[in-house]
N, C-alpha and C. Protein backbone atom coordinates (compact mmCIF):
# COMPACT_ATOMS: atom_id res chain seq x y z
N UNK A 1 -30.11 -18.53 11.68
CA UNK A 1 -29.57 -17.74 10.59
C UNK A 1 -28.36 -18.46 10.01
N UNK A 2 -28.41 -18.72 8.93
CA UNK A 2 -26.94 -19.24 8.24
C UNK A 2 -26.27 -18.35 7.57
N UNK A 3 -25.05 -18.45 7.41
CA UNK A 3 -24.14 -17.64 6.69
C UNK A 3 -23.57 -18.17 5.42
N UNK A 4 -23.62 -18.23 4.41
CA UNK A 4 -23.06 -19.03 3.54
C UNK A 4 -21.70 -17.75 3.04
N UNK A 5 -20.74 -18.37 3.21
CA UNK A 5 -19.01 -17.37 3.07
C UNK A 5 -18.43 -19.06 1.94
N UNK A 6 -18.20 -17.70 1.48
CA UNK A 6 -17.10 -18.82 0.18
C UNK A 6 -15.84 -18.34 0.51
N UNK A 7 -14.50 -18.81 -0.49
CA UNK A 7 -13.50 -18.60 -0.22
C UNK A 7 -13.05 -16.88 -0.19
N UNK A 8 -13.61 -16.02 -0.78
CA UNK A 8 -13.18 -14.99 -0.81
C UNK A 8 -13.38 -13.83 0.95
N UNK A 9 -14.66 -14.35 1.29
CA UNK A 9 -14.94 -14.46 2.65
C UNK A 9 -14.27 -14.08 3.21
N UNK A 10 -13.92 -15.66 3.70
CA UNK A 10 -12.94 -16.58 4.49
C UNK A 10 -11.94 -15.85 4.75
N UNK A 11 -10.83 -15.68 3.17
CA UNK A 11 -9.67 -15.40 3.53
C UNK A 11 -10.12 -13.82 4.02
N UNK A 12 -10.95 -12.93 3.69
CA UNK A 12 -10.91 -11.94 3.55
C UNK A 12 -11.09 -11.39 5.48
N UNK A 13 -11.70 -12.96 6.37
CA UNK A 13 -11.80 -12.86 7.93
C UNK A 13 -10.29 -12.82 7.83
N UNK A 14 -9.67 -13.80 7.46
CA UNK A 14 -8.34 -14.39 8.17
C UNK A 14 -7.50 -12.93 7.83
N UNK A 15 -7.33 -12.80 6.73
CA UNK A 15 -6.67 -11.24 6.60
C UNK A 15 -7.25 -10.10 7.68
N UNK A 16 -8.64 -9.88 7.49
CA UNK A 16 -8.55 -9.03 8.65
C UNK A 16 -8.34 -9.21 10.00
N UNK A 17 -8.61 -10.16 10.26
CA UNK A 17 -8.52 -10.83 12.06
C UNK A 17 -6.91 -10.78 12.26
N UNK A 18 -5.92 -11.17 11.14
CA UNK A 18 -4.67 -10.79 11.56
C UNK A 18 -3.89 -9.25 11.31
N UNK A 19 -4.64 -8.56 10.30
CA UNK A 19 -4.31 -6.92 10.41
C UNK A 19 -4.76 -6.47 11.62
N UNK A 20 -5.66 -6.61 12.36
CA UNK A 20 -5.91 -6.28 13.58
C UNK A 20 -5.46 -6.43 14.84
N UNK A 21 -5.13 -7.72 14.81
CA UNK A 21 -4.51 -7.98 15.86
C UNK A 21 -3.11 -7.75 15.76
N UNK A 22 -2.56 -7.78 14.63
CA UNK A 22 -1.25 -7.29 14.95
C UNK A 22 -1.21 -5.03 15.00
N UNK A 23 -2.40 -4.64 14.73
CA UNK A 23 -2.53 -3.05 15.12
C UNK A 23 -2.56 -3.08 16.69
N UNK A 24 -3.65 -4.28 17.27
CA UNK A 24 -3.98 -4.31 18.38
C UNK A 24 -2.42 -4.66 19.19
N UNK A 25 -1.55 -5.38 18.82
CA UNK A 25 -0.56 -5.65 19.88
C UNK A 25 0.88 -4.59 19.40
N UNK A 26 0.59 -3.93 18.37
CA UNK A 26 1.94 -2.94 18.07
C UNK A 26 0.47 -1.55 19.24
N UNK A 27 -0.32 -1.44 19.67
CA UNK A 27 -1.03 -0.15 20.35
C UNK A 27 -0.92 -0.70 21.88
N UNK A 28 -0.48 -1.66 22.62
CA UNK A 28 -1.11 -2.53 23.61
C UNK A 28 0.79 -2.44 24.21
N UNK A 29 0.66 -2.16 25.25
CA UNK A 29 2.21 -1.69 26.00
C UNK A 29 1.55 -1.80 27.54
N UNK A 30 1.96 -2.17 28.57
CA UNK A 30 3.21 -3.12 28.57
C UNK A 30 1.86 -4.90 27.84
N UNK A 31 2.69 -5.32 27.48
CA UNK A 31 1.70 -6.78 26.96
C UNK A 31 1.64 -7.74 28.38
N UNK A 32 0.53 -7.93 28.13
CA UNK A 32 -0.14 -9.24 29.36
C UNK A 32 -0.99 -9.76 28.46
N UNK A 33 -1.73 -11.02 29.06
CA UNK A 33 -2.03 -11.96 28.43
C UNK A 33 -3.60 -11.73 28.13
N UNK A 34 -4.05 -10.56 29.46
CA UNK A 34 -5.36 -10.22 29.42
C UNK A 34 -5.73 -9.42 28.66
N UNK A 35 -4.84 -8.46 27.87
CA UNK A 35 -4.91 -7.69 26.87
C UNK A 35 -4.85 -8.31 25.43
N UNK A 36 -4.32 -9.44 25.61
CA UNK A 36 -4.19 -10.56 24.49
C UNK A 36 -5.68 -10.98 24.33
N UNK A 37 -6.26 -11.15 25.44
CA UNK A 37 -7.55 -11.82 25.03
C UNK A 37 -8.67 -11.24 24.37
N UNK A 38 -8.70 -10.06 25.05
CA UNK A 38 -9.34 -8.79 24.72
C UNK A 38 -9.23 -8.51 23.34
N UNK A 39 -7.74 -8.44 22.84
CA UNK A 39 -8.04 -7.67 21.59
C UNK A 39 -8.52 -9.25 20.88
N UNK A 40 -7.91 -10.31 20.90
CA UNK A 40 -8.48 -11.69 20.03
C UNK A 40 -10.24 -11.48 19.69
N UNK A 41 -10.51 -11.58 20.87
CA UNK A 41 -12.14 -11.39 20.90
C UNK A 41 -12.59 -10.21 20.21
N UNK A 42 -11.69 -8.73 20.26
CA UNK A 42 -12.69 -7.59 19.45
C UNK A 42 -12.39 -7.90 18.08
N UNK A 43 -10.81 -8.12 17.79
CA UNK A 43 -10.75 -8.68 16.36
C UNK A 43 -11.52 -9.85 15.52
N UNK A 44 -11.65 -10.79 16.12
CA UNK A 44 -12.37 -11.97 15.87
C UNK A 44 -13.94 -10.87 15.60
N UNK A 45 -13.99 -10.54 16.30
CA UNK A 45 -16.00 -9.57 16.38
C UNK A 45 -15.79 -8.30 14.95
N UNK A 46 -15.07 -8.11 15.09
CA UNK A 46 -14.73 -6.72 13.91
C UNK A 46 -14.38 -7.80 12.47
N UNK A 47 -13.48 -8.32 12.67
CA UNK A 47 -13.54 -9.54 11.52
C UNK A 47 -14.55 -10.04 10.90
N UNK A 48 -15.08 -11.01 11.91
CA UNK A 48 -16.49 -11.79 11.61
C UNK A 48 -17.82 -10.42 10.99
N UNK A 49 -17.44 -9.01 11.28
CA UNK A 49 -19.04 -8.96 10.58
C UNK A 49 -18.03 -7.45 9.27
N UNK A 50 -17.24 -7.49 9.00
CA UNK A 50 -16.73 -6.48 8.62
C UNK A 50 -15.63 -7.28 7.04
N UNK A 51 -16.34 -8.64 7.29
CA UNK A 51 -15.29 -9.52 6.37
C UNK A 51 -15.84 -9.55 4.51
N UNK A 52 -16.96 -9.94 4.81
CA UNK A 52 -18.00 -9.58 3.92
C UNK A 52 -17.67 -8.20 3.04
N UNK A 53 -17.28 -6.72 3.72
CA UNK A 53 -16.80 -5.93 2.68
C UNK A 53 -15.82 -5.62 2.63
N UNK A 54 -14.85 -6.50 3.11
CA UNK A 54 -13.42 -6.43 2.17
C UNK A 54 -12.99 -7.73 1.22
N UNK A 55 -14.43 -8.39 0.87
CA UNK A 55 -14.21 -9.57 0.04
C UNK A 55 -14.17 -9.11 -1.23
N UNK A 56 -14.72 -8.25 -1.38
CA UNK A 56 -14.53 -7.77 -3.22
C UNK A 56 -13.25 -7.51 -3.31
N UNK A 57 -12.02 -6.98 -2.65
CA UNK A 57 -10.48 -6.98 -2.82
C UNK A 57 -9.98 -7.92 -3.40
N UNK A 58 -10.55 -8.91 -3.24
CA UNK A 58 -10.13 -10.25 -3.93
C UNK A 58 -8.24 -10.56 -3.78
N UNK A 59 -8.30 -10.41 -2.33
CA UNK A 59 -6.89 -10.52 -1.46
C UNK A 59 -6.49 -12.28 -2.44
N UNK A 60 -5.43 -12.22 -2.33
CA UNK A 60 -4.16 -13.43 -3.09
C UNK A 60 -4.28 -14.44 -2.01
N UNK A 61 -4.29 -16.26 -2.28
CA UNK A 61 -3.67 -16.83 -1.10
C UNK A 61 -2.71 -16.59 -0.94
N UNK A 62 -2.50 -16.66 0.64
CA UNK A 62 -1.29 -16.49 1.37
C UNK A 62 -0.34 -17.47 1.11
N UNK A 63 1.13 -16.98 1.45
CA UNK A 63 2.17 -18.08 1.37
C UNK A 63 3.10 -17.34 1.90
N UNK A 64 4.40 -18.01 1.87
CA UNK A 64 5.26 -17.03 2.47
C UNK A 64 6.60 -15.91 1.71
N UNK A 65 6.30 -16.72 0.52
CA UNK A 65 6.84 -15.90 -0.74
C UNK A 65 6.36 -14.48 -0.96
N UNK A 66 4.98 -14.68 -0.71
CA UNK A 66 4.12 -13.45 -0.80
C UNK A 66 4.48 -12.56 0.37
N UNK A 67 4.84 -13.17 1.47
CA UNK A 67 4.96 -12.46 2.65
C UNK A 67 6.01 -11.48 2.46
N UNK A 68 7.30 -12.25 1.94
CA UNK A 68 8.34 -11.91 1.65
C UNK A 68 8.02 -10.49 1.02
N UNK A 69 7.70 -10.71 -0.40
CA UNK A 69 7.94 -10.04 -1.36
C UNK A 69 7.63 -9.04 -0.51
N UNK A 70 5.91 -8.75 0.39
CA UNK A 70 5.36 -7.99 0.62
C UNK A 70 6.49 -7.19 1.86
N UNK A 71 7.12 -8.15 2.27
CA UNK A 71 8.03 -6.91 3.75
C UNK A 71 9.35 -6.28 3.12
N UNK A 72 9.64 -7.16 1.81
CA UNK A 72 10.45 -6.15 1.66
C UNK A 72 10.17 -4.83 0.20
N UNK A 73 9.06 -5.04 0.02
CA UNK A 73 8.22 -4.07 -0.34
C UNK A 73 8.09 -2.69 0.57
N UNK A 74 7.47 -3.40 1.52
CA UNK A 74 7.50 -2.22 3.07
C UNK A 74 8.93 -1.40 3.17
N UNK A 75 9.73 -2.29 3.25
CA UNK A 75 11.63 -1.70 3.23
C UNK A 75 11.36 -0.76 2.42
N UNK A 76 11.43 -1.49 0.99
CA UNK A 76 11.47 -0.08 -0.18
C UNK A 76 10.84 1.22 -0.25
N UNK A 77 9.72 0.52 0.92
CA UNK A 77 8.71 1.95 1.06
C UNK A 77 9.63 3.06 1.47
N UNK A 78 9.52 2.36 3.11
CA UNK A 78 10.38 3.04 3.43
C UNK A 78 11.73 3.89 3.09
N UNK A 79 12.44 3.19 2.69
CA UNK A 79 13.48 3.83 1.77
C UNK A 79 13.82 5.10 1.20
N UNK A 80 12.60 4.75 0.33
CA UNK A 80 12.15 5.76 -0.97
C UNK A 80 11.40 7.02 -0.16
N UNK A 81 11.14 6.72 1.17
CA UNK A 81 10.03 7.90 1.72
C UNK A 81 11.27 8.53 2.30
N UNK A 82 12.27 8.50 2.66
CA UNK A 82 13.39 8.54 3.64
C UNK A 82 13.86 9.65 2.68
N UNK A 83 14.03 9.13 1.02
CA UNK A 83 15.46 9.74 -0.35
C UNK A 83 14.25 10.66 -0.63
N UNK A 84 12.90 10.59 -0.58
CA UNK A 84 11.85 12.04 -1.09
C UNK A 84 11.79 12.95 -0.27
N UNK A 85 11.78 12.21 1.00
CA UNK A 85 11.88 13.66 1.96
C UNK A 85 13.16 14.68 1.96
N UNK A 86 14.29 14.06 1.94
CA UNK A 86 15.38 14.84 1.80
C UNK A 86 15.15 15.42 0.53
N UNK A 87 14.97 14.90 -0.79
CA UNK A 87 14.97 15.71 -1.86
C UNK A 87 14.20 17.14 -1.56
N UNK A 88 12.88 16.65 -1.00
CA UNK A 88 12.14 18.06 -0.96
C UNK A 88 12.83 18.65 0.12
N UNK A 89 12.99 18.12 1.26
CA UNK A 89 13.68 19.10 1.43
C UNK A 89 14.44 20.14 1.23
N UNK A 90 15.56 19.53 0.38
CA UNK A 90 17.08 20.07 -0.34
C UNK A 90 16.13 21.04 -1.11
N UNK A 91 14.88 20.92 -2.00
CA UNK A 91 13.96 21.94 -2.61
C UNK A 91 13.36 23.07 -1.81
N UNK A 92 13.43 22.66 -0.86
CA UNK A 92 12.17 23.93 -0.08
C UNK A 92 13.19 24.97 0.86
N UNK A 93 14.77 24.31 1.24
CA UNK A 93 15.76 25.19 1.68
C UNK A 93 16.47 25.74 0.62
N UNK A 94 16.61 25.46 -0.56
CA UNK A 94 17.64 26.00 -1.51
C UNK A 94 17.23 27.26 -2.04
N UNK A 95 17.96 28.41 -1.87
CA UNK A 95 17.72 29.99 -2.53
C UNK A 95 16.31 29.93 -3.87
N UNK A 96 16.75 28.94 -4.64
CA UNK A 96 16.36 29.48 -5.51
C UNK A 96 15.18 28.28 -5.90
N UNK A 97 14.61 27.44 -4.89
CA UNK A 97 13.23 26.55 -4.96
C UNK A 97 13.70 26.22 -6.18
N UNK A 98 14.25 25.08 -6.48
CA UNK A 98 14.11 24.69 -7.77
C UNK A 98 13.33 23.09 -7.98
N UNK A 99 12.11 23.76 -8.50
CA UNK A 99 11.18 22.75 -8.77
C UNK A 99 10.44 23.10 -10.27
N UNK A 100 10.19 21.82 -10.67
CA UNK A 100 9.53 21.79 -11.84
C UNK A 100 8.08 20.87 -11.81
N UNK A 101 7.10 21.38 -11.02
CA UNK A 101 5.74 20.52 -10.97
C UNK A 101 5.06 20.46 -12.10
N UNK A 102 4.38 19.57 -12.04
CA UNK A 102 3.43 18.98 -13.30
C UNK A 102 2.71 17.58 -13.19
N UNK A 103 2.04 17.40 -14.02
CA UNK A 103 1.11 16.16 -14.01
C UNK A 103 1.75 15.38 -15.25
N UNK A 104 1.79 13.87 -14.58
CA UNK A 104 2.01 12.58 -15.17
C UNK A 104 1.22 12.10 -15.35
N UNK A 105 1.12 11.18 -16.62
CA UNK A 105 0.78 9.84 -16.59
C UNK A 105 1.09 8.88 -16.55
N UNK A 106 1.17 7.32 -15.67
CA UNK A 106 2.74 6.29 -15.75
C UNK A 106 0.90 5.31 -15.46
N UNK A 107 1.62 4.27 -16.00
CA UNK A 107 0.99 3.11 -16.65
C UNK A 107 1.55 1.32 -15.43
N UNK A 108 0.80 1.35 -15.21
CA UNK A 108 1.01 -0.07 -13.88
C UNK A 108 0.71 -1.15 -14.66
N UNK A 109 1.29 -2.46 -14.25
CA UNK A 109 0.84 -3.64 -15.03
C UNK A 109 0.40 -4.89 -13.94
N UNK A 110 0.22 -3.48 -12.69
CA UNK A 110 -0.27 -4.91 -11.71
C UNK A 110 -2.19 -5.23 -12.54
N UNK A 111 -2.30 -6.47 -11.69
CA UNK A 111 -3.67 -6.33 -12.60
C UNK A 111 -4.86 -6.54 -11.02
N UNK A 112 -4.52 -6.75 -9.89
CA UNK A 112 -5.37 -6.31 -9.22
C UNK A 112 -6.06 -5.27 -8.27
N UNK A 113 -6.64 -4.65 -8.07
CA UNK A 113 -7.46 -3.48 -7.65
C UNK A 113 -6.82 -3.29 -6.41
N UNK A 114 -6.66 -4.16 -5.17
CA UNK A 114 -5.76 -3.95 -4.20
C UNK A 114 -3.92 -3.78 -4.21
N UNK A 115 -3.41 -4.16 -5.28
CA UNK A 115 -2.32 -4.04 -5.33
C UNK A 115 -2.30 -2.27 -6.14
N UNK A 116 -3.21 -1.95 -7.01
CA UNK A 116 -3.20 -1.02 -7.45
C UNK A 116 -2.91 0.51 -6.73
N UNK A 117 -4.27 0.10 -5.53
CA UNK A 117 -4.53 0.81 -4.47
C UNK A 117 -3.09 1.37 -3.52
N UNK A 118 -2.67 -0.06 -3.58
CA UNK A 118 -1.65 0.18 -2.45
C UNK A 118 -0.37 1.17 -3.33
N UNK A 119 -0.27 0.39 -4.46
CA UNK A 119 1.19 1.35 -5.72
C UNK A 119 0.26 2.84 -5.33
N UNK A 120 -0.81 3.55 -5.42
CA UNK A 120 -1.15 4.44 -5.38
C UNK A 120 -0.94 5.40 -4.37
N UNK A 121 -1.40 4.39 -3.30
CA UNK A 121 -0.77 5.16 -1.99
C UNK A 121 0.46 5.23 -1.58
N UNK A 122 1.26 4.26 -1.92
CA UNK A 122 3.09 4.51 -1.95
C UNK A 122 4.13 5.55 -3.47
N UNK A 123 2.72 5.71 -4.15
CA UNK A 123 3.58 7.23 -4.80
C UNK A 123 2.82 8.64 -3.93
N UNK A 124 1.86 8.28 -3.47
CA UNK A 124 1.12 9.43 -2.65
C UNK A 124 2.18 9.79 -1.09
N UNK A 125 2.58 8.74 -0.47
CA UNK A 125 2.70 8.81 0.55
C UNK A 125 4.64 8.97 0.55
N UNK A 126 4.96 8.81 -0.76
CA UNK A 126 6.39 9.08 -0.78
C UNK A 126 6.40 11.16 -1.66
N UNK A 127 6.72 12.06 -0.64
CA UNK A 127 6.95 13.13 -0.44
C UNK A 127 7.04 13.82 -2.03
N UNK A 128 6.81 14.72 -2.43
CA UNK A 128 6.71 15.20 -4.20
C UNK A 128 5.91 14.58 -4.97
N UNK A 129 5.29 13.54 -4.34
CA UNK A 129 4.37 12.84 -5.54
C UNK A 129 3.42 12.77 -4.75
N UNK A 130 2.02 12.87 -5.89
CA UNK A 130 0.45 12.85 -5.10
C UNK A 130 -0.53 12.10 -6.61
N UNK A 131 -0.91 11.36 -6.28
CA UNK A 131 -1.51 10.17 -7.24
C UNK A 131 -3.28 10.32 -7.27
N UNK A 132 -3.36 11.57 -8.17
CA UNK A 132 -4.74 12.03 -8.23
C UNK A 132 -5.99 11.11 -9.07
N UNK A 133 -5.59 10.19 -9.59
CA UNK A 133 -6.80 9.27 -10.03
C UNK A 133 -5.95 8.16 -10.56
N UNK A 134 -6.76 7.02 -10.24
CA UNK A 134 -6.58 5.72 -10.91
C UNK A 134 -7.72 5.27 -12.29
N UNK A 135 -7.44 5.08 -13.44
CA UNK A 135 -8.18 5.35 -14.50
C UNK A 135 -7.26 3.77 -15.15
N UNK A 136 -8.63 2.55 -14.77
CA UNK A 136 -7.84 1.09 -15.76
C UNK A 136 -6.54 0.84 -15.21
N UNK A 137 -5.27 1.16 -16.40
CA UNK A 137 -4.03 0.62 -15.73
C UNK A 137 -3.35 2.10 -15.91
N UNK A 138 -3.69 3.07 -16.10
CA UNK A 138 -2.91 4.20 -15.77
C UNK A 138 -3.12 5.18 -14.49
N UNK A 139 -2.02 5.80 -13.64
CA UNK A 139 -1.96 6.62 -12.66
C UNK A 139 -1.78 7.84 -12.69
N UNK A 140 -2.62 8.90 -12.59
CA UNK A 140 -2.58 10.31 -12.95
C UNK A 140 -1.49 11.08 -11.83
N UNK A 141 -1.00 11.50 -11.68
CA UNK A 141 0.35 11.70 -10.75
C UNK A 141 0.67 13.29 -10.54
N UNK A 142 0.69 14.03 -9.75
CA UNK A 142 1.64 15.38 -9.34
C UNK A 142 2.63 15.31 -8.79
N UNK A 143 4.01 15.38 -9.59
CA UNK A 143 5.18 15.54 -9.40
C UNK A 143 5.72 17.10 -8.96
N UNK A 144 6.11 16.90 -7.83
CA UNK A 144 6.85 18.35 -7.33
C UNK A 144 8.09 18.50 -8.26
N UNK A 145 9.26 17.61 -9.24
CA UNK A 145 10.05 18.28 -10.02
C UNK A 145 10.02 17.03 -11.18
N UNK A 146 9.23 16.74 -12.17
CA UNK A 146 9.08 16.64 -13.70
C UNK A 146 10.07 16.67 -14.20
N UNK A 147 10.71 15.12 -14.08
CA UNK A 147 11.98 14.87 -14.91
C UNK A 147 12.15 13.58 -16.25
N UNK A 148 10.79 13.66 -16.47
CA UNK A 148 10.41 12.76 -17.50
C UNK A 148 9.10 12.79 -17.68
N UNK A 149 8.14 13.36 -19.23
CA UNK A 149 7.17 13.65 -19.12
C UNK A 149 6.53 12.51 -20.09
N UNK A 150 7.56 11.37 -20.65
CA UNK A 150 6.94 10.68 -21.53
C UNK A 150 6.40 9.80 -20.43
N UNK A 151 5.28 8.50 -20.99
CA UNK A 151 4.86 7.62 -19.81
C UNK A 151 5.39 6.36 -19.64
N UNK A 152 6.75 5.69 -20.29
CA UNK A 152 7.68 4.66 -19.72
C UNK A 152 8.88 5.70 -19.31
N UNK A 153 9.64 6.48 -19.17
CA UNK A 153 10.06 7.39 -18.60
C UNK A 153 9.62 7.81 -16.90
N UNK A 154 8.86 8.11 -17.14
CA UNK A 154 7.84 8.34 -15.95
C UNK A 154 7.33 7.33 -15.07
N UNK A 155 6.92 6.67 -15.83
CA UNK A 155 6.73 5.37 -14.98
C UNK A 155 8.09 4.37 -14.32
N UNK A 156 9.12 4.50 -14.93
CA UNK A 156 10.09 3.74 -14.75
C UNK A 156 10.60 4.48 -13.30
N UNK A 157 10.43 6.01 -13.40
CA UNK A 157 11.22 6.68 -12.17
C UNK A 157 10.15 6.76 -10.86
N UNK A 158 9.01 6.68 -11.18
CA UNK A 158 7.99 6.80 -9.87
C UNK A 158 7.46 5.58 -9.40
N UNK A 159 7.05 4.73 -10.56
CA UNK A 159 6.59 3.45 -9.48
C UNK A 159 7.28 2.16 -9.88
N UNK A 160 7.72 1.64 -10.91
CA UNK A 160 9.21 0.76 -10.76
C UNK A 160 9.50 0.14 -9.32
N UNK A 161 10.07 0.51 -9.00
CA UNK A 161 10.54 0.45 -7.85
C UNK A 161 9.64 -0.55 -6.78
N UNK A 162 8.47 0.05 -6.15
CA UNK A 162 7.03 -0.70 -6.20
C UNK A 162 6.82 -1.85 -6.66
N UNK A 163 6.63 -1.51 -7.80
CA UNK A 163 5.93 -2.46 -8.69
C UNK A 163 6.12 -3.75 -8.68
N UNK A 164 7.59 -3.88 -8.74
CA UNK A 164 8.32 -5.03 -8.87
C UNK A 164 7.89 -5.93 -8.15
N UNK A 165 7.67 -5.43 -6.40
CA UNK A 165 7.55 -6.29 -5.49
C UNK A 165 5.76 -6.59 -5.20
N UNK A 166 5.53 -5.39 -5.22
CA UNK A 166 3.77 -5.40 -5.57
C UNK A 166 3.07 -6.48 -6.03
N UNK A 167 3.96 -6.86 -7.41
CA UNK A 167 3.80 -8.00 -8.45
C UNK A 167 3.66 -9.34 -7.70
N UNK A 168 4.66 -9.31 -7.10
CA UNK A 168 5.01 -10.85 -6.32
C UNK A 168 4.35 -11.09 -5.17
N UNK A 169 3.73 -9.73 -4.62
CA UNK A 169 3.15 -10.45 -3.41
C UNK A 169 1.43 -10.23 -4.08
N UNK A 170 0.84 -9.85 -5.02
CA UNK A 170 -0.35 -9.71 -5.23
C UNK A 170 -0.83 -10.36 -6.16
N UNK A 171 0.20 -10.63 -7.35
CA UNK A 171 -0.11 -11.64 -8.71
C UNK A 171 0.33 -12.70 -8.48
């Protein structure tokens, strides 16, 4: 049986064989070397036949610029998930709930499908915001308090932030 894998493949093993193994050694306590081997081999096996459908992502070569951009992307995640939670909070204890929900539209200028994905899930996964469809380059959005309903307004306060770094590690 031959396999013919082009570049999109390829990188698309090497990306997964190292998302895995680094899930596999942040789940793996106390570390030994035999647990090292173990997960190499299931990753390498989950890789090799699971690579094929995450090649349409059409993942970026790697470098370390990209790396960059991408961890301190993660920071900002973080961050921003840290300043939403308290907001809602400060909303859901205060007498008088003061919220103003509604639906956005804010406009992305990443241009690939995985970077898209991910801006989507970091307005989803940061607390008051829930990112109900991706439609081309616009993001349909539920805001728990609607403080700009135009769509550079809107976009500037919800995914901005993101974006910036999104850009650099995906374009």
């Amino acid at each position: 049986m031959i396999i013919a894998w082009n570049n999109n493949k390829i990188r698309s093993f090497v990306y997964l064989f190292i998302f895995l193994i680094i899930i596999w050694l942040c789940l793996t306590s106390p570390f030994k070397w035999q647990e090292l081997a173990v997960g190499i081999l299931i990753s390498l096996a989950l890789a090799f036949f699971f690579a094929e459908s995450y090649s349409h992502l059409d993942l970026p070569q790697f470098n370390l610029r990209r790396l960059f951009a991408f961890i301190i992307y993660l920071f900002i995640l973080f961050i921003e998930i840290v300043k939403a939670n308290i907001d809602v909070a400060y909303r859901v204890l205060h007498p008088k709930m003061p919220i103003r929900p509604g639906i956005v539209t804010i406009r992305t200028n990443l241009k690939h499908d995985i970077a898209r994905l991910i801006l989507a899930n970091s307005i989803t996964l940061t607390p008051g915001t829930f990112t109900m469809d991706i439609i081309e380059d616009k993001l349909l959005v539920h805001w728990i308090n609607v403080k700009s309903e135009d769509l550079s307004g809107a976009t500037k306060i919800i995914s901005a932030k993101f974006e910036k770094y999104l850009k650099k590690a995906f374009e």
